[in-house]
PDB file of N, CA and C in Angstrom:
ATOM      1  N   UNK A   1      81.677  98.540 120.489  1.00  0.00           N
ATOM      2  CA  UNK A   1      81.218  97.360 121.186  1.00  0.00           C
ATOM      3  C   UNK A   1      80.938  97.748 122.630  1.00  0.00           C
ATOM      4  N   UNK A   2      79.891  97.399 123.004  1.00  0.00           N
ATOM      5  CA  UNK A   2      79.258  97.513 124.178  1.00  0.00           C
ATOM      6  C   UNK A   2      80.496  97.403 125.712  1.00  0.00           C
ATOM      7  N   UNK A   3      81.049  97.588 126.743  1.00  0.00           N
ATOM      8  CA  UNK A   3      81.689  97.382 128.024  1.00  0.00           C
ATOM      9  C   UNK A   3      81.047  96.836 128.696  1.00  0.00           C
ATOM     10  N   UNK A   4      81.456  96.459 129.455  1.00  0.00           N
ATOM     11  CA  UNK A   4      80.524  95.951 130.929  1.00  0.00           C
ATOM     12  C   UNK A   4      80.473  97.125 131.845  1.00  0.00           C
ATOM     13  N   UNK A   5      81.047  98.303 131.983  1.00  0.00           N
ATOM     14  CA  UNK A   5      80.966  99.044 132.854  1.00  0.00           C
ATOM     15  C   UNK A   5      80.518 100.636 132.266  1.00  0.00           C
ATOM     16  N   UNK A   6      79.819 101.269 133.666  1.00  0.00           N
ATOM     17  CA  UNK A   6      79.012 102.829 133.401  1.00  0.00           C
ATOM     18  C   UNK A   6      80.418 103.902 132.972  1.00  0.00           C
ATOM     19  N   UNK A   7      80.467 104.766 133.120  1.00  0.00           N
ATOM     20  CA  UNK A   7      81.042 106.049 132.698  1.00  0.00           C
ATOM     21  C   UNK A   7      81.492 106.320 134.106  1.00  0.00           C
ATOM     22  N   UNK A   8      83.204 106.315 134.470  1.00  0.00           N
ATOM     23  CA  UNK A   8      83.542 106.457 135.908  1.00  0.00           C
ATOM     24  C   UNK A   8      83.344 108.087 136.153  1.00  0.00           C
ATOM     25  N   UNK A   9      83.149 109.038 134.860  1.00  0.00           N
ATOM     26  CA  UNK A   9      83.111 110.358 134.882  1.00  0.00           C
ATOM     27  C   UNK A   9      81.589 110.767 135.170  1.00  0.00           C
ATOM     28  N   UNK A  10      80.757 110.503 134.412  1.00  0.00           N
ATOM     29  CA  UNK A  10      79.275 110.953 134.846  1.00  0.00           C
ATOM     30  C   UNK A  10      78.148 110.005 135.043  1.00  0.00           C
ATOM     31  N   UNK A  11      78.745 109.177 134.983  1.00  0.00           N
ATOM     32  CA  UNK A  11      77.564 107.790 135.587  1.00  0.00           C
ATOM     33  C   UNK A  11      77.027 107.630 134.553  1.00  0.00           C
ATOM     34  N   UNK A  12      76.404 107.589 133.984  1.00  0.00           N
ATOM     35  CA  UNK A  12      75.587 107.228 132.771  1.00  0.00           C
ATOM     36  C   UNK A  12      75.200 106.337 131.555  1.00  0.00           C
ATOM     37  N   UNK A  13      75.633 106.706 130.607  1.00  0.00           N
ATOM     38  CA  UNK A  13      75.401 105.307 129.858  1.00  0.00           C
ATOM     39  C   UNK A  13      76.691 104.399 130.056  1.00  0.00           C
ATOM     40  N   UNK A  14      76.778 103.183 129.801  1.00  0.00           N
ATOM     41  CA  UNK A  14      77.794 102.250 129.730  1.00  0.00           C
ATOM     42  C   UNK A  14      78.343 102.566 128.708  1.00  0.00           C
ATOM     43  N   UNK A  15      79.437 102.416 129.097  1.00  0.00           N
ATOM     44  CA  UNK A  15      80.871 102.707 127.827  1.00  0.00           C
ATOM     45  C   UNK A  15      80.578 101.884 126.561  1.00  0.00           C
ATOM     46  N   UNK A  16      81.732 102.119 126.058  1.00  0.00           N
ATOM     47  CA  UNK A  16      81.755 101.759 124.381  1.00  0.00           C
ATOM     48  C   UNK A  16      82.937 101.667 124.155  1.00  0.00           C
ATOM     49  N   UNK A  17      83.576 100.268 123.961  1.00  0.00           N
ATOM     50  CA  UNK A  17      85.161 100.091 123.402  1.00  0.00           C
ATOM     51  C   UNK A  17      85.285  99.726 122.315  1.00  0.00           C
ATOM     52  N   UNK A  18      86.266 100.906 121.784  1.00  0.00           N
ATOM     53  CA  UNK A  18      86.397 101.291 120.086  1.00  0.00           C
ATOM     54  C   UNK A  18      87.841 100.810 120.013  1.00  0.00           C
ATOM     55  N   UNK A  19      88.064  99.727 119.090  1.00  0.00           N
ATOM     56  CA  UNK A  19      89.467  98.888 118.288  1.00  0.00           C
ATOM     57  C   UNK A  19      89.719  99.648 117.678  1.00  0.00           C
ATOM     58  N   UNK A  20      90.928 100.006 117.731  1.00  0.00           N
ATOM     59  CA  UNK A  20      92.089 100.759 117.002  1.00  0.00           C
ATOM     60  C   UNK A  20      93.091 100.059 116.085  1.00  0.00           C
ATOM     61  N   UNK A  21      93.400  99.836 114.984  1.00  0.00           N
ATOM     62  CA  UNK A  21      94.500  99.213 114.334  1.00  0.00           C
ATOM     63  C   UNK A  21      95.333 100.125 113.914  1.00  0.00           C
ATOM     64  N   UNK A  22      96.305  99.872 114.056  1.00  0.00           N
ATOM     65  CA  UNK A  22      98.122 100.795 112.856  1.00  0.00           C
ATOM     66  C   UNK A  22      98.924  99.577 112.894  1.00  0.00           C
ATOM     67  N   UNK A  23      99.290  99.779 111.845  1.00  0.00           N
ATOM     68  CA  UNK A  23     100.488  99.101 110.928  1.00  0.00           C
ATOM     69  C   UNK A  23     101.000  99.601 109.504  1.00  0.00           C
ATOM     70  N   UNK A  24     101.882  99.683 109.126  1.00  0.00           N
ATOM     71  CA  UNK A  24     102.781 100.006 108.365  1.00  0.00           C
ATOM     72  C   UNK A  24     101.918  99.542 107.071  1.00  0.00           C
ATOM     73  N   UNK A  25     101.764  98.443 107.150  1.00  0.00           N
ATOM     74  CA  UNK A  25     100.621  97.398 106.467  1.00  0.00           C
ATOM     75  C   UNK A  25      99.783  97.409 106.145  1.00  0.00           C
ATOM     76  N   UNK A  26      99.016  98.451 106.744  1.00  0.00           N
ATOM     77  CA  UNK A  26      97.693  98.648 106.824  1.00  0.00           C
ATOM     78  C   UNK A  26      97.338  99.932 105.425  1.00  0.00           C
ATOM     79  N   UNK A  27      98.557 100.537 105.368  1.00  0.00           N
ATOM     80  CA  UNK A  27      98.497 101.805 104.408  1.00  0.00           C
ATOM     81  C   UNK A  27      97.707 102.861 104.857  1.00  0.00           C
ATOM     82  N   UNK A  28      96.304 103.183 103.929  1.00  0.00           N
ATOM     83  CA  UNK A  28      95.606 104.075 104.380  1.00  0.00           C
ATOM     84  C   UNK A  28      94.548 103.876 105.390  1.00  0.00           C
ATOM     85  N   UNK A  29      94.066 102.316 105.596  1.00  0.00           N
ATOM     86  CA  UNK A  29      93.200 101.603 106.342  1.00  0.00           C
ATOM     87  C   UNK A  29      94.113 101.872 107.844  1.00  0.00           C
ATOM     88  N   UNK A  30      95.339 102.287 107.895  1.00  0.00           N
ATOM     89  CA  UNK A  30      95.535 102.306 109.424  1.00  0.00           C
ATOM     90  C   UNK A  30      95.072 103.093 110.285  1.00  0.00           C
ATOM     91  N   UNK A  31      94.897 102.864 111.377  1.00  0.00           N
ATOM     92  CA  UNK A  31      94.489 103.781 112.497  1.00  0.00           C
ATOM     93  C   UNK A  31      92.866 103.642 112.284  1.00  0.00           C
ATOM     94  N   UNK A  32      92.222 102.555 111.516  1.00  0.00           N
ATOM     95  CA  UNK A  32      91.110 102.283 110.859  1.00  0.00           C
ATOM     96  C   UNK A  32      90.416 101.798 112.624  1.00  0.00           C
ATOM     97  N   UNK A  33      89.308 101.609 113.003  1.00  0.00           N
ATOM     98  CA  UNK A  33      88.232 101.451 113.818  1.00  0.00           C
ATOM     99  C   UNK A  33      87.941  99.670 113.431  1.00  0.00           C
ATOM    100  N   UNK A  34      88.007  98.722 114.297  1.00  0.00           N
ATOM    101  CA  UNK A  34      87.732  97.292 113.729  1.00  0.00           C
ATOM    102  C   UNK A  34      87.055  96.627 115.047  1.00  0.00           C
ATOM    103  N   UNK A  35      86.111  95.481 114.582  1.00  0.00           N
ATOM    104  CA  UNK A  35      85.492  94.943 115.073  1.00  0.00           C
ATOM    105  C   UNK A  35      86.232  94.028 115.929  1.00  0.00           C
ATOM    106  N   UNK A  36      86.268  93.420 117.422  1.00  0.00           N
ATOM    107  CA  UNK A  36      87.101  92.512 118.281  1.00  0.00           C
ATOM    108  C   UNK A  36      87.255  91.006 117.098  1.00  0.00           C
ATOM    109  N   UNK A  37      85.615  90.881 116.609  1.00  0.00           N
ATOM    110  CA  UNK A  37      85.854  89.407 115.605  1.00  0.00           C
ATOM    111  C   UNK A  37      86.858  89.614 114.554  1.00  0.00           C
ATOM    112  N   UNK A  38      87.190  90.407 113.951  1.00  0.00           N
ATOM    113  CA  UNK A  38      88.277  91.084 112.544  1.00  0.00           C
ATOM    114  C   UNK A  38      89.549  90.760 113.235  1.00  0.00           C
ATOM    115  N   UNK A  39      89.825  90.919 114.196  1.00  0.00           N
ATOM    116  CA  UNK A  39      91.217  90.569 114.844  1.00  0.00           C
ATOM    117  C   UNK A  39      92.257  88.978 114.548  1.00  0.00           C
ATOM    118  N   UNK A  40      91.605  88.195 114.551  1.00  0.00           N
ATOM    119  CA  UNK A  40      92.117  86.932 114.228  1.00  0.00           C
ATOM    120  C   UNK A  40      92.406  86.587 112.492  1.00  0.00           C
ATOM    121  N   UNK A  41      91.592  87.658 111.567  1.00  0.00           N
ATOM    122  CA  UNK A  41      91.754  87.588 110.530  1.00  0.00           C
ATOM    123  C   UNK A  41      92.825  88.671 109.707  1.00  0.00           C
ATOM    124  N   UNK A  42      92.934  89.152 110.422  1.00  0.00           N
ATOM    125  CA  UNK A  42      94.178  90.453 110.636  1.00  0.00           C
ATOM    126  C   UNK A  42      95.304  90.143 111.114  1.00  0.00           C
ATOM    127  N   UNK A  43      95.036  89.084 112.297  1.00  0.00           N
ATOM    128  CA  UNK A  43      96.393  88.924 112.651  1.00  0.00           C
ATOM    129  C   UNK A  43      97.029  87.639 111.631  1.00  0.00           C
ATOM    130  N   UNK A  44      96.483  86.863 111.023  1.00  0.00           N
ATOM    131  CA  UNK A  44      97.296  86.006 109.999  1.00  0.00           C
ATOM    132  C   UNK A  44      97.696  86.626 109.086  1.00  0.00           C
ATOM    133  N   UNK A  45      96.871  87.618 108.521  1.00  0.00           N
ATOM    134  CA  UNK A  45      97.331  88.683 106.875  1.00  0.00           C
ATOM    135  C   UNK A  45      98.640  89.512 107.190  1.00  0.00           C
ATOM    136  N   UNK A  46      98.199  89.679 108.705  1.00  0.00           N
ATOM    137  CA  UNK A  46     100.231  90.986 108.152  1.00  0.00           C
ATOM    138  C   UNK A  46     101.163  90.459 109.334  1.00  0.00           C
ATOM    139  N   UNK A  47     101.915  90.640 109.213  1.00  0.00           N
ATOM    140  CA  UNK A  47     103.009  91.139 110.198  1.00  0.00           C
ATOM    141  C   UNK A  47     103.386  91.298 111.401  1.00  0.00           C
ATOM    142  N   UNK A  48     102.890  92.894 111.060  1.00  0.00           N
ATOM    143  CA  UNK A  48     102.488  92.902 112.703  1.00  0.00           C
ATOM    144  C   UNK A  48     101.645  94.502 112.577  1.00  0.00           C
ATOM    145  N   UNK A  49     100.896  94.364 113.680  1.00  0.00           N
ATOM    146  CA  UNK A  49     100.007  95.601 113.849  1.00  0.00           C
ATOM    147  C   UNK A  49      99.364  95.869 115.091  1.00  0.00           C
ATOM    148  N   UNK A  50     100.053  97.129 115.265  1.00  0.00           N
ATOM    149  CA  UNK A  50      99.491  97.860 116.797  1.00  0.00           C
ATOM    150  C   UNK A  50      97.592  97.822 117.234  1.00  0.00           C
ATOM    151  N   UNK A  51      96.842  97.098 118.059  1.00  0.00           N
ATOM    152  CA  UNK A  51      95.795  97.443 118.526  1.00  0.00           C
ATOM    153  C   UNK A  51      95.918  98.488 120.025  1.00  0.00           C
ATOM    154  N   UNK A  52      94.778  99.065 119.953  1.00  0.00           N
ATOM    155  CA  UNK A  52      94.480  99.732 120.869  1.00  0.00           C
ATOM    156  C   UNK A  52      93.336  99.968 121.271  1.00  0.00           C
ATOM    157  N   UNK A  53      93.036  99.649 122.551  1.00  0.00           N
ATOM    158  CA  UNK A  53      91.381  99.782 122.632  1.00  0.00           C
ATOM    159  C   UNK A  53      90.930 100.669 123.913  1.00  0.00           C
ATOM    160  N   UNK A  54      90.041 101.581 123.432  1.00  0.00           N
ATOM    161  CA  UNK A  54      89.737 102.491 124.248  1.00  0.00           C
ATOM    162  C   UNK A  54      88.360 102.478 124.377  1.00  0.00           C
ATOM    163  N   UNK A  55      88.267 102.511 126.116  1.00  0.00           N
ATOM    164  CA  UNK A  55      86.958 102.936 126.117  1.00  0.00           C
ATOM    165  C   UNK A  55      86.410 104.192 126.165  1.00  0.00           C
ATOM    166  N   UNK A  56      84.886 104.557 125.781  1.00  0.00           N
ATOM    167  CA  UNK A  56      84.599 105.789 125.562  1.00  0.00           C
ATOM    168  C   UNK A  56      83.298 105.871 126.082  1.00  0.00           C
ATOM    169  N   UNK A  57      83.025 106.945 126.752  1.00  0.00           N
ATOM    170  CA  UNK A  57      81.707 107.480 127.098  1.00  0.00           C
ATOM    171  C   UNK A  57      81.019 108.504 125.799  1.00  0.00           C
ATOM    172  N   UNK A  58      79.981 107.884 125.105  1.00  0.00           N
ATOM    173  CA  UNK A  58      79.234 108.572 124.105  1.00  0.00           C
ATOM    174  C   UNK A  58      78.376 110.050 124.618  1.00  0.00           C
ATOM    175  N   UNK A  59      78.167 110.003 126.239  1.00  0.00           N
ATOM    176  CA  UNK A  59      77.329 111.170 126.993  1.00  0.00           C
ATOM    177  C   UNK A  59      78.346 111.635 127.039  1.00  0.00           C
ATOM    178  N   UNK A  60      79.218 111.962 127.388  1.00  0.00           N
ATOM    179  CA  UNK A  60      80.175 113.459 128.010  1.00  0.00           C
ATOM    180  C   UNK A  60      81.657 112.851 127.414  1.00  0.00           C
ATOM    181  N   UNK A  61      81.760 112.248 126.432  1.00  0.00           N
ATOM    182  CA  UNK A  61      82.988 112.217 125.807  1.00  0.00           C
ATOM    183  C   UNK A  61      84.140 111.480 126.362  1.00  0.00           C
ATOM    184  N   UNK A  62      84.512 111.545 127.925  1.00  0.00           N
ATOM    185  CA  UNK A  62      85.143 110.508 128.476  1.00  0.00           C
ATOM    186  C   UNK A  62      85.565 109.798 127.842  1.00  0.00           C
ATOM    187  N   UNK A  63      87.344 109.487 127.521  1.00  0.00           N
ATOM    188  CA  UNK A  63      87.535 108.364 126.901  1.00  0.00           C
ATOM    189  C   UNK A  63      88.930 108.066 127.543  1.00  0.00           C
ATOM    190  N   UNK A  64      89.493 106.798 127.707  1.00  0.00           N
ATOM    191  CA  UNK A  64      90.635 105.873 128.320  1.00  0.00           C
ATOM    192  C   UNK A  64      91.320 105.006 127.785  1.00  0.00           C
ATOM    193  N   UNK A  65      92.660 104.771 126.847  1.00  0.00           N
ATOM    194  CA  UNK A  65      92.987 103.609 126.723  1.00  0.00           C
ATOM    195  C   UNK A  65      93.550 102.741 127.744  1.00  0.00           C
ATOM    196  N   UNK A  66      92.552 101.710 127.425  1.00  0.00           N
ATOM    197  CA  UNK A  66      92.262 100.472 128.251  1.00  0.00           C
ATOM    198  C   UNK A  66      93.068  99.199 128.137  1.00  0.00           C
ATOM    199  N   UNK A  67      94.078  99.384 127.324  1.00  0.00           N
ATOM    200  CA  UNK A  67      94.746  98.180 126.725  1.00  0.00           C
ATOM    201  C   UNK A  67      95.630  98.175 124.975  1.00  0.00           C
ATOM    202  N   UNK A  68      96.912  98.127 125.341  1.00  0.00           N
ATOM    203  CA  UNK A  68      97.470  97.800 123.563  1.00  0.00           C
ATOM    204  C   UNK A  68      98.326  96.620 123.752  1.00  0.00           C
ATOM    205  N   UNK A  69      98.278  96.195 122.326  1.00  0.00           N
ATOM    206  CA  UNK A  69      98.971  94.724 122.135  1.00  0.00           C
ATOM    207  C   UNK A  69      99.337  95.044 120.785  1.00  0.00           C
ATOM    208  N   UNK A  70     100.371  94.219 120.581  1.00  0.00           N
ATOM    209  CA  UNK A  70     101.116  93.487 118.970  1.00  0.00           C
ATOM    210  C   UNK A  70     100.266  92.108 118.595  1.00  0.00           C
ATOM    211  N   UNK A  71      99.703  92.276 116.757  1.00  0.00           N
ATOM    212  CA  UNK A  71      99.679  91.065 116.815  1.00  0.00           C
ATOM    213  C   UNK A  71     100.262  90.758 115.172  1.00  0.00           C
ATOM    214  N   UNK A  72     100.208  89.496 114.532  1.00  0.00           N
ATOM    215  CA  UNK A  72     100.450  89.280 113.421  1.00  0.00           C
ATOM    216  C   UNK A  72     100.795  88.536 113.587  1.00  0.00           C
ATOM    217  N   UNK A  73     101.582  88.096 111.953  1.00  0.00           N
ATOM    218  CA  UNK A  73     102.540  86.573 111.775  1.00  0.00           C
ATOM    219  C   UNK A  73     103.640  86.258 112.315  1.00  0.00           C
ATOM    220  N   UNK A  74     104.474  88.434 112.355  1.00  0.00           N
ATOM    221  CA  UNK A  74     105.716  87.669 112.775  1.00  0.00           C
ATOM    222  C   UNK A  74     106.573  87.200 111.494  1.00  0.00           C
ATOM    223  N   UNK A  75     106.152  87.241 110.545  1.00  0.00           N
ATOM    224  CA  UNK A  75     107.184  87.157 109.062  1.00  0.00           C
ATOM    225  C   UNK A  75     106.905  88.101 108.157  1.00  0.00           C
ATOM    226  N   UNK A  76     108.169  88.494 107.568  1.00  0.00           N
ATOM    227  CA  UNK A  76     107.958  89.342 106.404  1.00  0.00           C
ATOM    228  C   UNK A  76     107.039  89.015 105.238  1.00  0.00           C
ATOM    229  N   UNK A  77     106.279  90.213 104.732  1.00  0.00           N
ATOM    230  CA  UNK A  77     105.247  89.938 103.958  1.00  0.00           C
ATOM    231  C   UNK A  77     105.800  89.707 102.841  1.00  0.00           C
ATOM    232  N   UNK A  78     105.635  89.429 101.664  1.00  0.00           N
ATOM    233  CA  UNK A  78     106.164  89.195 100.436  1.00  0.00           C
ATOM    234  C   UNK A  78     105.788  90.422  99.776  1.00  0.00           C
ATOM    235  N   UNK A  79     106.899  91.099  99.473  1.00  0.00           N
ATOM    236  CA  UNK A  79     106.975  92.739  98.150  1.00  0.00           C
ATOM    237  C   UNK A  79     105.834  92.362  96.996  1.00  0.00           C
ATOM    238  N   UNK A  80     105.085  93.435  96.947  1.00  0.00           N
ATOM    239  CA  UNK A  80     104.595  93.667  95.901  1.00  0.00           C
ATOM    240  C   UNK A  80     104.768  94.227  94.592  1.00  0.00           C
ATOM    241  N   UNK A  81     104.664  93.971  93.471  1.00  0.00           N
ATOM    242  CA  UNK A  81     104.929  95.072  92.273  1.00  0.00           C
ATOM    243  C   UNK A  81     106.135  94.466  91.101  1.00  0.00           C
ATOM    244  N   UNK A  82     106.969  95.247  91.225  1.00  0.00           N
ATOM    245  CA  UNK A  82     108.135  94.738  89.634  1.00  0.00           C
ATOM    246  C   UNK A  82     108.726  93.777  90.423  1.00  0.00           C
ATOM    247  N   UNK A  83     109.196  93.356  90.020  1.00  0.00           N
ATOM    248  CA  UNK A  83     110.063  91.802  90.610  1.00  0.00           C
ATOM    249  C   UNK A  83     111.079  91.979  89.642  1.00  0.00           C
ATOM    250  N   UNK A  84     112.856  92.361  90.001  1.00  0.00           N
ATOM    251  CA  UNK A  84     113.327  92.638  89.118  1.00  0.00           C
ATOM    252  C   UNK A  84     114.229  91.117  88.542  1.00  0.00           C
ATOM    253  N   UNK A  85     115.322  91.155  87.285  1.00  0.00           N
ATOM    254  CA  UNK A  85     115.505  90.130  87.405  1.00  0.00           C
ATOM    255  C   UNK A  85     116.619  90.541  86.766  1.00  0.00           C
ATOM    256  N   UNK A  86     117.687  89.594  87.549  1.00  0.00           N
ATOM    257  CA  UNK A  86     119.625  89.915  86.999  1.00  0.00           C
ATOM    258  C   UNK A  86     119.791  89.175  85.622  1.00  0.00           C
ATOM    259  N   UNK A  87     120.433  90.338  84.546  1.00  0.00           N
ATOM    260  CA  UNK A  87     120.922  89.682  83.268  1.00  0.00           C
ATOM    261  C   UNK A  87     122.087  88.527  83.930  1.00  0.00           C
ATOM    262  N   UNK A  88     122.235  87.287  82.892  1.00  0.00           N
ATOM    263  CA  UNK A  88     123.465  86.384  83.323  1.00  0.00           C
ATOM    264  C   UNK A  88     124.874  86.897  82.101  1.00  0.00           C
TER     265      UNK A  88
END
């Protein structure tokens, strides 16, 4: 996604801030690249999950994290799979 600001390293093109997600939650999708709009729909589905957003210069590589936050529900997700069950 586009920045408002040039490259403080070589002037040039305007940056590019790339969303970062991890969570436990996430499985193999973590550390996955996500759109700023995906965020609100992410944060109701899990838990909780690390963003991080960095900006990056695409000309000379330059890159900065610019910001991390927690977001999610905040409640445990419900287990997936065998559901066991006690003889009486």
């Amino acid at each position: 996604e586009p920045a408002a600001r040039r490259c403080p390293v070589c002037r040039n093109d305007p940056l590019i801030n790339v969303t970062y997600t991890y969570g436990d939650e996430l499985g193999v999708s973590s550390g996955r690249v996500r759109a700023t709009r995906d965020l609100p729909e992410l944060e109701q589905r899990f838990s909780e999950l690390n963003v991080y957003v960095v900006e990056v210069c695409t000309c000379c590589g330059w890159n900065h994290l610019t910001t991390s936050f927690v977001i999610g529900t905040g409640q445990p997700r419900a287990r997936r799979g065998n559901s066991r069950r006690t003889a009486d």
